[in-house]
C-alpha atoms as a PDB file:
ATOM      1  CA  UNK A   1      80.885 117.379  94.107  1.00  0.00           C
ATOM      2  CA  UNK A   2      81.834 113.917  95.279  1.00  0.00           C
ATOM      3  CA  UNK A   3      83.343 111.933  97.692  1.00  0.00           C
ATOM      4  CA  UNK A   4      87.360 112.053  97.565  1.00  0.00           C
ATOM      5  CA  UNK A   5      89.178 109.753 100.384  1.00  0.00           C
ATOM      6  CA  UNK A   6      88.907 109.181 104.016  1.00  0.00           C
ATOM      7  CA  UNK A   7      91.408 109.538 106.257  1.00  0.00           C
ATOM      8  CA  UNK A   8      92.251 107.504 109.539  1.00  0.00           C
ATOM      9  CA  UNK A   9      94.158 107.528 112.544  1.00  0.00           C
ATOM     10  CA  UNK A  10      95.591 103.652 113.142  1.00  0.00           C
ATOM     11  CA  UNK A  11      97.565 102.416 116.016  1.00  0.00           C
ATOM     12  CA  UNK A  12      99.923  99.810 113.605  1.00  0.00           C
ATOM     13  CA  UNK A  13     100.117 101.044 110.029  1.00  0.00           C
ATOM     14  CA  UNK A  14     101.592  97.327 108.717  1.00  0.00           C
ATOM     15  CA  UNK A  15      98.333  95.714 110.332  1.00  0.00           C
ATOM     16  CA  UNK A  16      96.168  98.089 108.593  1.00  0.00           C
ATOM     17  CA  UNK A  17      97.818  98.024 105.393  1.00  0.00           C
ATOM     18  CA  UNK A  18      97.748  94.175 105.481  1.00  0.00           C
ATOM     19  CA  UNK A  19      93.690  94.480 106.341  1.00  0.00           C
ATOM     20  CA  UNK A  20      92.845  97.084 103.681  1.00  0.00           C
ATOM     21  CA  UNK A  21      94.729  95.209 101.150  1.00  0.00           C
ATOM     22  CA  UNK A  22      94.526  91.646 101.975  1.00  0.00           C
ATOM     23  CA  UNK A  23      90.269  91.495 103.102  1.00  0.00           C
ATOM     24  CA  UNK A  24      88.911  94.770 101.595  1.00  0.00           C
ATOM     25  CA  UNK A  25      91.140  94.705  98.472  1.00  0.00           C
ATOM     26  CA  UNK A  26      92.786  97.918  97.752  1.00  0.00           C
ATOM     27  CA  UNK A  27      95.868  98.540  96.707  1.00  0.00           C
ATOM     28  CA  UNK A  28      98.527 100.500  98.596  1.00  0.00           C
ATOM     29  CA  UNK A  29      99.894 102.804  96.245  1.00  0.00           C
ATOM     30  CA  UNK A  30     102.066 104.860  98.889  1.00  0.00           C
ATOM     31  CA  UNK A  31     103.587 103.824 102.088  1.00  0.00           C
ATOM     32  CA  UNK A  32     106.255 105.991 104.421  1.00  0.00           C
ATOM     33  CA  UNK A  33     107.466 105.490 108.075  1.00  0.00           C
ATOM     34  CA  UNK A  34     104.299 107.048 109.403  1.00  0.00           C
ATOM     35  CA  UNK A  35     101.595 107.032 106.319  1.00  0.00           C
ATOM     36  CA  UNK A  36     100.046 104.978 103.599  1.00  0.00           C
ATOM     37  CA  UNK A  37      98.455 106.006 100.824  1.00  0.00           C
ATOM     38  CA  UNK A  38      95.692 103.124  99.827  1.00  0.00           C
ATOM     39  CA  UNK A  39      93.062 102.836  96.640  1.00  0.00           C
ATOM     40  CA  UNK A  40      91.742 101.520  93.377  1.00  0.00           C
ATOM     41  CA  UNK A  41      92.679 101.750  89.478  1.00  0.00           C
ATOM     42  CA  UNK A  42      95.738 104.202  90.638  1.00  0.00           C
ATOM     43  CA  UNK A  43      93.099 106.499  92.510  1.00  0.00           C
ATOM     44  CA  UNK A  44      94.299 107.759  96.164  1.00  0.00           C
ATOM     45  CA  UNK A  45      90.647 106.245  98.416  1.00  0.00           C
ATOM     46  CA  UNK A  46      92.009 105.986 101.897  1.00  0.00           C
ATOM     47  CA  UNK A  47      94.706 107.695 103.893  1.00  0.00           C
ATOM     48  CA  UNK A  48      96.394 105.759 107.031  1.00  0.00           C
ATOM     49  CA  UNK A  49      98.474 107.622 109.291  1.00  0.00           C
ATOM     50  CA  UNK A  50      99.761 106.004 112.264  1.00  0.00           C
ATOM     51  CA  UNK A  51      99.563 106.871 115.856  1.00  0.00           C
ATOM     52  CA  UNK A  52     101.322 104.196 117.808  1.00  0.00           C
ATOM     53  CA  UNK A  53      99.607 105.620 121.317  1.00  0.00           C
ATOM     54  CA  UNK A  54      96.557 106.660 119.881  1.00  0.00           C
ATOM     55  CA  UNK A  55      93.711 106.557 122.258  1.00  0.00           C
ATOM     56  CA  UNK A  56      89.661 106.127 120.964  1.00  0.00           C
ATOM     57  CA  UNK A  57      87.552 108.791 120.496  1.00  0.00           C
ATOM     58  CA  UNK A  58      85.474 107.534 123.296  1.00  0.00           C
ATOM     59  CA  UNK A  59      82.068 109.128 123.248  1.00  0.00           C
ATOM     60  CA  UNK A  60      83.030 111.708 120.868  1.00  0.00           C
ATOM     61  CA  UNK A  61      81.380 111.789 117.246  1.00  0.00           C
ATOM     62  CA  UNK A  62      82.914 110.803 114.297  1.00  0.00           C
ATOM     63  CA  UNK A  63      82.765 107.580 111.999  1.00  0.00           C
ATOM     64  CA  UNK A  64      80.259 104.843 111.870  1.00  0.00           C
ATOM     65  CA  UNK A  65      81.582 103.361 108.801  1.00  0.00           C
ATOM     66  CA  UNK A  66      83.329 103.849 105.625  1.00  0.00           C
ATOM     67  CA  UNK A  67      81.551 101.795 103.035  1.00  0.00           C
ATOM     68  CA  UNK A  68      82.993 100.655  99.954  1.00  0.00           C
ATOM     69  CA  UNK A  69      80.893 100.196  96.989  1.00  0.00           C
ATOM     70  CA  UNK A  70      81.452  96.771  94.966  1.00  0.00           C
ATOM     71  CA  UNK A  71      80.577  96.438  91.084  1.00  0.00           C
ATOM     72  CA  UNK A  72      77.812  94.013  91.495  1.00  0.00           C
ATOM     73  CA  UNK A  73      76.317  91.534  93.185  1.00  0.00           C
ATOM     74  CA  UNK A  74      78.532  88.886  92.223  1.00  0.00           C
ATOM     75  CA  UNK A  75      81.198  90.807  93.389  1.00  0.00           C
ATOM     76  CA  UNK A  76      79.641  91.271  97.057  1.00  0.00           C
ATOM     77  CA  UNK A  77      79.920  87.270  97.116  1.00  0.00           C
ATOM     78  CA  UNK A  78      83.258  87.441  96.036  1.00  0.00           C
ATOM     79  CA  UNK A  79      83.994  89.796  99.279  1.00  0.00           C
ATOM     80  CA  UNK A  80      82.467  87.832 101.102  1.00  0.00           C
ATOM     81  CA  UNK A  81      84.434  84.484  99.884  1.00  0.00           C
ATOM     82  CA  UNK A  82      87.472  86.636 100.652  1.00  0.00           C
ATOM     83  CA  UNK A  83      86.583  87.526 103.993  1.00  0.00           C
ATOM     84  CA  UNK A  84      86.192  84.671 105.609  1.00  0.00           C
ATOM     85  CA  UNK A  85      89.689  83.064 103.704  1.00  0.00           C
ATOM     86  CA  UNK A  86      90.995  86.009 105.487  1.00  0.00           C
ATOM     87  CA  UNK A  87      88.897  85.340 108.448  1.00  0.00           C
ATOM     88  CA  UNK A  88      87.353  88.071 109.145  1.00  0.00           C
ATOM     89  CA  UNK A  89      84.615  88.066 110.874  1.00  0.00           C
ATOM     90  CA  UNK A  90      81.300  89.787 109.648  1.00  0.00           C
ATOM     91  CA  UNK A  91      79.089  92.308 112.424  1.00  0.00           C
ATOM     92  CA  UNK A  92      76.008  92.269 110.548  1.00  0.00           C
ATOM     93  CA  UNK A  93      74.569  91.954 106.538  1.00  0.00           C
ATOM     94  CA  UNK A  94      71.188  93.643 105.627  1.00  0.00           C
ATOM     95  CA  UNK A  95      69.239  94.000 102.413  1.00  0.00           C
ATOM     96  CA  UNK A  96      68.852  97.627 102.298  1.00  0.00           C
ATOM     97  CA  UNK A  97      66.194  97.255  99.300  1.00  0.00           C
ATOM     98  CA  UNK A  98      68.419  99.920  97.639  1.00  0.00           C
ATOM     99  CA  UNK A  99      71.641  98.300  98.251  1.00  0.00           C
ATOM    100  CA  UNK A 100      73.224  94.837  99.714  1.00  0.00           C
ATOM    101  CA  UNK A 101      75.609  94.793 102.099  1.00  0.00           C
ATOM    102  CA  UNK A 102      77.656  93.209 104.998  1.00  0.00           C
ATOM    103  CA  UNK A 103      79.411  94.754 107.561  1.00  0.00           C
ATOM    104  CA  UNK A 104      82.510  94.062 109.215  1.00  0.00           C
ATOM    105  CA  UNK A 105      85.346  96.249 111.798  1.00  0.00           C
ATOM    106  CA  UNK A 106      89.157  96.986 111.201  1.00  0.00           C
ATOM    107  CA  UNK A 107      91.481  96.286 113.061  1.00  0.00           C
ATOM    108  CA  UNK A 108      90.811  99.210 115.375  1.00  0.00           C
ATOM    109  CA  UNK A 109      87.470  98.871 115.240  1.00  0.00           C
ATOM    110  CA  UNK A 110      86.584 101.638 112.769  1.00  0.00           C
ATOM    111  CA  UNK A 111      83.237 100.070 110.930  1.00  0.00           C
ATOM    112  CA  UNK A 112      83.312  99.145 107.015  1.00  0.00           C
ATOM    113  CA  UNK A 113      80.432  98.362 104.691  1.00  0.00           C
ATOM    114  CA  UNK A 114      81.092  96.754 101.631  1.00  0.00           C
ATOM    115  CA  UNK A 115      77.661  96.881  99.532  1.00  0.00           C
ATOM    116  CA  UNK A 116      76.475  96.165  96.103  1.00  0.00           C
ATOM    117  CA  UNK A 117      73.800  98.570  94.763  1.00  0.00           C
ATOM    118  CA  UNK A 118      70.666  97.182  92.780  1.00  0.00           C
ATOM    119  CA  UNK A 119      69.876  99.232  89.520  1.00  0.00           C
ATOM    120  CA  UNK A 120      68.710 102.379  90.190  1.00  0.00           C
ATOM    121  CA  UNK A 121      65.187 102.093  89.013  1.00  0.00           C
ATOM    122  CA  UNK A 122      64.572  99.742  91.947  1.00  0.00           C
ATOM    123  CA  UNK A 123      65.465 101.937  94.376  1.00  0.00           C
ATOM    124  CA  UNK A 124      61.518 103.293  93.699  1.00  0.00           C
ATOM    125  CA  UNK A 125      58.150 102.452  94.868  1.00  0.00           C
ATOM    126  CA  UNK A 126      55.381 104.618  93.559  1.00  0.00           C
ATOM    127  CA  UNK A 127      57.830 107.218  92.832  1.00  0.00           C
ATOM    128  CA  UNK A 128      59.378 107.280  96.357  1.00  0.00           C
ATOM    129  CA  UNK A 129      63.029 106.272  97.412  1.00  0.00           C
ATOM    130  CA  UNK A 130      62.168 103.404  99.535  1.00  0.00           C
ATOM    131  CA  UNK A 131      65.261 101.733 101.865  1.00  0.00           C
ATOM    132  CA  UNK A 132      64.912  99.186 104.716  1.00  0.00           C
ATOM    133  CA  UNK A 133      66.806  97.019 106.897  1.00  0.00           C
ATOM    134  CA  UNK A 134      65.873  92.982 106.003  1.00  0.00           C
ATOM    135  CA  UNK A 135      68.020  89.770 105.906  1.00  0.00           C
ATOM    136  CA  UNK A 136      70.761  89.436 103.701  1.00  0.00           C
ATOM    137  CA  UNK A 137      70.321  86.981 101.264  1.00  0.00           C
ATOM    138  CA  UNK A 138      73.852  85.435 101.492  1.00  0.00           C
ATOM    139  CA  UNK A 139      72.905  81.852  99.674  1.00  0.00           C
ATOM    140  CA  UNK A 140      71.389  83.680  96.616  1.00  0.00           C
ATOM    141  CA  UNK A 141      74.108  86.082  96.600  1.00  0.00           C
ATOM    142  CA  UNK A 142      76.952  83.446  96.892  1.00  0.00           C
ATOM    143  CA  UNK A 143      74.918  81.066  94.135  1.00  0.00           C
ATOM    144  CA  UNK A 144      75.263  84.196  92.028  1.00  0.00           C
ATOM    145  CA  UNK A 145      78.871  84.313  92.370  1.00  0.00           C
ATOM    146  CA  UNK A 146      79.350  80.983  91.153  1.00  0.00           C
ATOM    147  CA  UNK A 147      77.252  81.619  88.615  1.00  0.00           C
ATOM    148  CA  UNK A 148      79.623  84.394  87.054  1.00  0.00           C
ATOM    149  CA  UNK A 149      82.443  82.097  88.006  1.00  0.00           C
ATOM    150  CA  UNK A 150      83.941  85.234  90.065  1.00  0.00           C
ATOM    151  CA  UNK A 151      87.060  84.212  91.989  1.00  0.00           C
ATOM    152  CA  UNK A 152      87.229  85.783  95.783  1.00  0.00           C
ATOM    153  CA  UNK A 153      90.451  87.735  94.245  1.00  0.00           C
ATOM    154  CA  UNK A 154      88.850  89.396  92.035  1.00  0.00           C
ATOM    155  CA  UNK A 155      86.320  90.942  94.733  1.00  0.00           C
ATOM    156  CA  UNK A 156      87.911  94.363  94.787  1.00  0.00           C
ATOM    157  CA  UNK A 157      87.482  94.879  90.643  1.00  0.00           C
ATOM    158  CA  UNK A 158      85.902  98.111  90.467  1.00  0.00           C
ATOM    159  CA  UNK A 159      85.886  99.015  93.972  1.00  0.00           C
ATOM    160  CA  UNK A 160      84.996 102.600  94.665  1.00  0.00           C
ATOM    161  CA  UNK A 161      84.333 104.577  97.762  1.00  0.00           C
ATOM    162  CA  UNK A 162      80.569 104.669  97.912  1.00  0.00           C
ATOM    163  CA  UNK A 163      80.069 106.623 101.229  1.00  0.00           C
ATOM    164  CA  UNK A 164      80.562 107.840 105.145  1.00  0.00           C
ATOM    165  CA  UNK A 165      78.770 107.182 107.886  1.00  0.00           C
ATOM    166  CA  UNK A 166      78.995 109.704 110.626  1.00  0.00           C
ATOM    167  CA  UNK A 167      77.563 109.745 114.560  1.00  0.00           C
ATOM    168  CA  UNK A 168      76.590 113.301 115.408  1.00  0.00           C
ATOM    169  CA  UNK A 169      75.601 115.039 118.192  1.00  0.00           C
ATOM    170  CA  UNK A 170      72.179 117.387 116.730  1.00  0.00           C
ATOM    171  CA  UNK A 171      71.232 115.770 113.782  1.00  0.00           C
ATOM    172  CA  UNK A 172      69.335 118.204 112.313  1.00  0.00           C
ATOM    173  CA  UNK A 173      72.378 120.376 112.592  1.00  0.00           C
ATOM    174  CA  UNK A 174      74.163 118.122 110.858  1.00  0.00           C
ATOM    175  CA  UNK A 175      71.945 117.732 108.475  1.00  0.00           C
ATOM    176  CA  UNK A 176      71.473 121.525 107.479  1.00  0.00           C
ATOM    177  CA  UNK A 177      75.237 121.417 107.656  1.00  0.00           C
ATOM    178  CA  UNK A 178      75.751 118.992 104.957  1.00  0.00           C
ATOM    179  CA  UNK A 179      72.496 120.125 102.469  1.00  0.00           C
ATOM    180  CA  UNK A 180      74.204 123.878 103.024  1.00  0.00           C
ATOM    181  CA  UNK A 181      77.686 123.949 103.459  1.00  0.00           C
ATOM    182  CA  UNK A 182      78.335 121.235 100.690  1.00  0.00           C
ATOM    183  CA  UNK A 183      75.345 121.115  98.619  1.00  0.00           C
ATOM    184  CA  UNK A 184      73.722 117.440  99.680  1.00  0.00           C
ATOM    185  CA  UNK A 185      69.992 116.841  99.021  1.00  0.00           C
ATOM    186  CA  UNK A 186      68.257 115.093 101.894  1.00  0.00           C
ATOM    187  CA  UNK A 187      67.116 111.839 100.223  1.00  0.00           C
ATOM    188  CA  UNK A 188      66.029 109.516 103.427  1.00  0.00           C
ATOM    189  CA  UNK A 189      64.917 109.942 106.751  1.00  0.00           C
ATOM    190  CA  UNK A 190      65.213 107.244 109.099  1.00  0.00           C
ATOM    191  CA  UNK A 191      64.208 107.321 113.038  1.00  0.00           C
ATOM    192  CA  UNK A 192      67.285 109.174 114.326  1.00  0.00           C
ATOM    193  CA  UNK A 193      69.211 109.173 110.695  1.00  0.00           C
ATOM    194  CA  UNK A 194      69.417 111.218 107.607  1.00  0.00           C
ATOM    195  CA  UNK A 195      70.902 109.990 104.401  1.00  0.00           C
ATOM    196  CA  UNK A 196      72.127 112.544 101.602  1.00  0.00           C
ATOM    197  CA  UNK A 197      73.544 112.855  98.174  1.00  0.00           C
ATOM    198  CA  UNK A 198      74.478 114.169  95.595  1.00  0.00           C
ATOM    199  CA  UNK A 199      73.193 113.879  91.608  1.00  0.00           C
ATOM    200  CA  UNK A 200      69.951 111.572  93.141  1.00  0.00           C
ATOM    201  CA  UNK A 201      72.478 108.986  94.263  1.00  0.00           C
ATOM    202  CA  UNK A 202      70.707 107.161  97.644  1.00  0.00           C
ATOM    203  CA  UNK A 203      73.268 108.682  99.698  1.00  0.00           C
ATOM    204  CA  UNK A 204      76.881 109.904 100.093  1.00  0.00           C
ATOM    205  CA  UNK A 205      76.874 110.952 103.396  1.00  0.00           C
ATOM    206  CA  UNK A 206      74.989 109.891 106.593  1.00  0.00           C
ATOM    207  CA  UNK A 207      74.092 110.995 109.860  1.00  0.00           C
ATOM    208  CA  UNK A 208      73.084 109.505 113.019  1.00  0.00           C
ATOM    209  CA  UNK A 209      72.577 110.001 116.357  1.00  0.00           C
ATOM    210  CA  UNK A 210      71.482 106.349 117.740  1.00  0.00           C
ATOM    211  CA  UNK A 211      74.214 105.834 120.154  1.00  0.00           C
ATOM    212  CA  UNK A 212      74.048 108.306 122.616  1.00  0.00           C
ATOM    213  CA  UNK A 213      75.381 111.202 124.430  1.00  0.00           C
ATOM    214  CA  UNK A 214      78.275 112.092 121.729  1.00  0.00           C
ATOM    215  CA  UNK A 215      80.791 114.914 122.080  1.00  0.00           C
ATOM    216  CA  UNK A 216      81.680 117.257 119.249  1.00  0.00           C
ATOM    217  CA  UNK A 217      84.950 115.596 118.018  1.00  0.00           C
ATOM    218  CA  UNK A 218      87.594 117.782 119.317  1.00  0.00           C
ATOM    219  CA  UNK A 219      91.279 118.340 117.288  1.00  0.00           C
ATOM    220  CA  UNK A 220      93.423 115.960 118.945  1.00  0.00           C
ATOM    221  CA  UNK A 221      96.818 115.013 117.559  1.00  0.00           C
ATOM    222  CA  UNK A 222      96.701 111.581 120.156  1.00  0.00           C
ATOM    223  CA  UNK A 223      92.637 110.344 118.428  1.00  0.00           C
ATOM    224  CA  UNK A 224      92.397 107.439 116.827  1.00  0.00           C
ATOM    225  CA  UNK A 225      89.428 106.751 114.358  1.00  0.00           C
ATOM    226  CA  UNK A 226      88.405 109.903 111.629  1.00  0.00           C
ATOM    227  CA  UNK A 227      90.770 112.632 111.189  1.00  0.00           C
ATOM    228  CA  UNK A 228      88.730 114.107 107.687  1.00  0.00           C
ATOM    229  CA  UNK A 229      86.944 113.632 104.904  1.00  0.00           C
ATOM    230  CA  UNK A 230      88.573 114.812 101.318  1.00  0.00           C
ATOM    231  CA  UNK A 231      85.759 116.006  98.729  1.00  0.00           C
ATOM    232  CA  UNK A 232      86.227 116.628  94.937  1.00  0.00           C
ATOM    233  CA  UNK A 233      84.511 119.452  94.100  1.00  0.00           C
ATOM    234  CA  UNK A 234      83.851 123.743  94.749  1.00  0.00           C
ATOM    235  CA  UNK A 235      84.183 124.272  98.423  1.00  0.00           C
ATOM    236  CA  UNK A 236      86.844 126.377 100.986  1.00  0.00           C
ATOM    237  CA  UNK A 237      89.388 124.551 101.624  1.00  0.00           C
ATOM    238  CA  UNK A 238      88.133 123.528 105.023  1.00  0.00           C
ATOM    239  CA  UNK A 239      84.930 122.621 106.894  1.00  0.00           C
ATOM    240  CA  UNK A 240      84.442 121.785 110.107  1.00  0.00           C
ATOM    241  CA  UNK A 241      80.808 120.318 110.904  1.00  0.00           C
ATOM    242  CA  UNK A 242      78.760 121.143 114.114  1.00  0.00           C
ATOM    243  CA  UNK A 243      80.116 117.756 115.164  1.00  0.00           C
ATOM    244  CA  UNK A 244      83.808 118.733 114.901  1.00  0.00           C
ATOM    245  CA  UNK A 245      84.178 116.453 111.393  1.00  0.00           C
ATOM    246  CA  UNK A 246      86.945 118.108 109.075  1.00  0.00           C
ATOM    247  CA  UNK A 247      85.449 118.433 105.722  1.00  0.00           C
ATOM    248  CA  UNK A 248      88.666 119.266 103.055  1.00  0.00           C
ATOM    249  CA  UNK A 249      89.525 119.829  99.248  1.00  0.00           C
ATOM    250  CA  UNK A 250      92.844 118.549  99.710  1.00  0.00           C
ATOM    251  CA  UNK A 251      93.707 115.237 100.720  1.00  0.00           C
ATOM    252  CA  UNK A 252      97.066 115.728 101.779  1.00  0.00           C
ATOM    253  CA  UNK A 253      95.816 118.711 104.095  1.00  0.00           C
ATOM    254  CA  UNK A 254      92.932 115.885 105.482  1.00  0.00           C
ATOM    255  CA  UNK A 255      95.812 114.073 106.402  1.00  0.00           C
ATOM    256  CA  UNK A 256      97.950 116.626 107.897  1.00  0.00           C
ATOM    257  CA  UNK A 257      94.999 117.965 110.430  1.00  0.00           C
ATOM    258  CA  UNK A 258      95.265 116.841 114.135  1.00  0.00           C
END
């Protein structure tokens, strides 16, 4: 099993196309009056489909961010380079011991992650998957980009979909939901967060319930923000999570849902 695409509800599709493209880096590979069809190497990531008077999802559940995975750390510098020549401005950056990554909002305020992962065997400390929030060593990460003589352009090389970050309303139901339903194993547990995976990745799919009350996220052709989440892999052709999160095979179905 794996992560597929995403799929979002925006209020302009050209400004979103121009953000996913122009700061993040993919390429649209699809576009209509009403959708866009956006990715990497030819493979389908993200699905836009426009809802000019699309309303937020309030204090519903559904996405804290999408994060993209870059190919290295020189890479992560090179995103950053890019962002700010798009001007973007950044929310937060974290060493994650596992990962490093900044953090950033579209332009409907849907959260992205862009992250570089450290090799796999440092993920470990005494045999134990270790991951923490500390400060973001931009200088060292920027001094490595130089180094490689990475231009900001070439940022998106490799990019990949690396995983979602959902708000919930019971986290443990959640939780049993996605170790169940589509055969995660629980590899973190944070105050208030879960992180799970597949193949003893750090994590594919996340749960949280910091922000609080949420709503189960309710169909709702008008929503902006999350419609589904596409997986590769052998599941029904539909899940629905206790927080109202569609869960699909089919990408073009994800898209389709209200």
């Amino acid at each position: 099993m794996r992560l597929s695409s995403v799929t979002l509800a925006v209020r302009d599709l050209e400004r979103s196309i121009a953000f996913y493209t122009e700061a993040i880096g993919l390429d649209c590979l699809s576009a209509t009056a009403g959708t866009a069809l956006l990715g990497g190497d030819g493979a389908a990531l993200l699905h836009l489909v426009e809802r000019r008077q699309g309303r937020p999802r309030g204090d519903a559940a559904g996405l804290f961010h999408v994060a993209w995975l870059v190919a290295g750390r020189a890479h992560l510098g090179a995103a950053l380079a890019r962002l700010d020549a798009c001007g973007v401005r950044l929310t937060g950056a974290a060493d994650h011991h596992v990962s490093e990554a900044i953090y950033l909002d579209d332009p409907d305020g849907n959260g992205v992650e862009i992250y570089a992962d450290r090799p796999g065997t440092d993920w470990y400390r005494k045999g134990e998957l270790v991951a923490g929030n500390a400060p973001l060593d931009r200088a060292g990460i920027l001094a490595t980009t130089d180094a490689a003589g990475l231009r900001p352009e070439r940022s998106a090389d490799g990019l990949s979909l690396g995983h979602v970050h959902l708000e919930a309303v019971d986290l443990a139901a959640s939780s049993r939901f996605a170790r169940d339903a589509l055969g995660l194993e629980l590899r973190l547990a944070w105050p208030r967060a879960e992180f799970l995976a597949w193949n003893g990745y750090h994590h594919h799919l996340a749960y949280n319930d910091w922000r609080r009350p949420r709503t189960p996220l309710e169909p709702d052709h008008d929503r902006l923000g999350l419609v589904g989440i596409a997986l590769d892999g052998p599941l029904p052709d539909r899940l629905v999570d206790p927080n109202g999160i569609v869960f699909t095979r089919d990408a073009r179905e994800t898209a389709q849902q209200p």
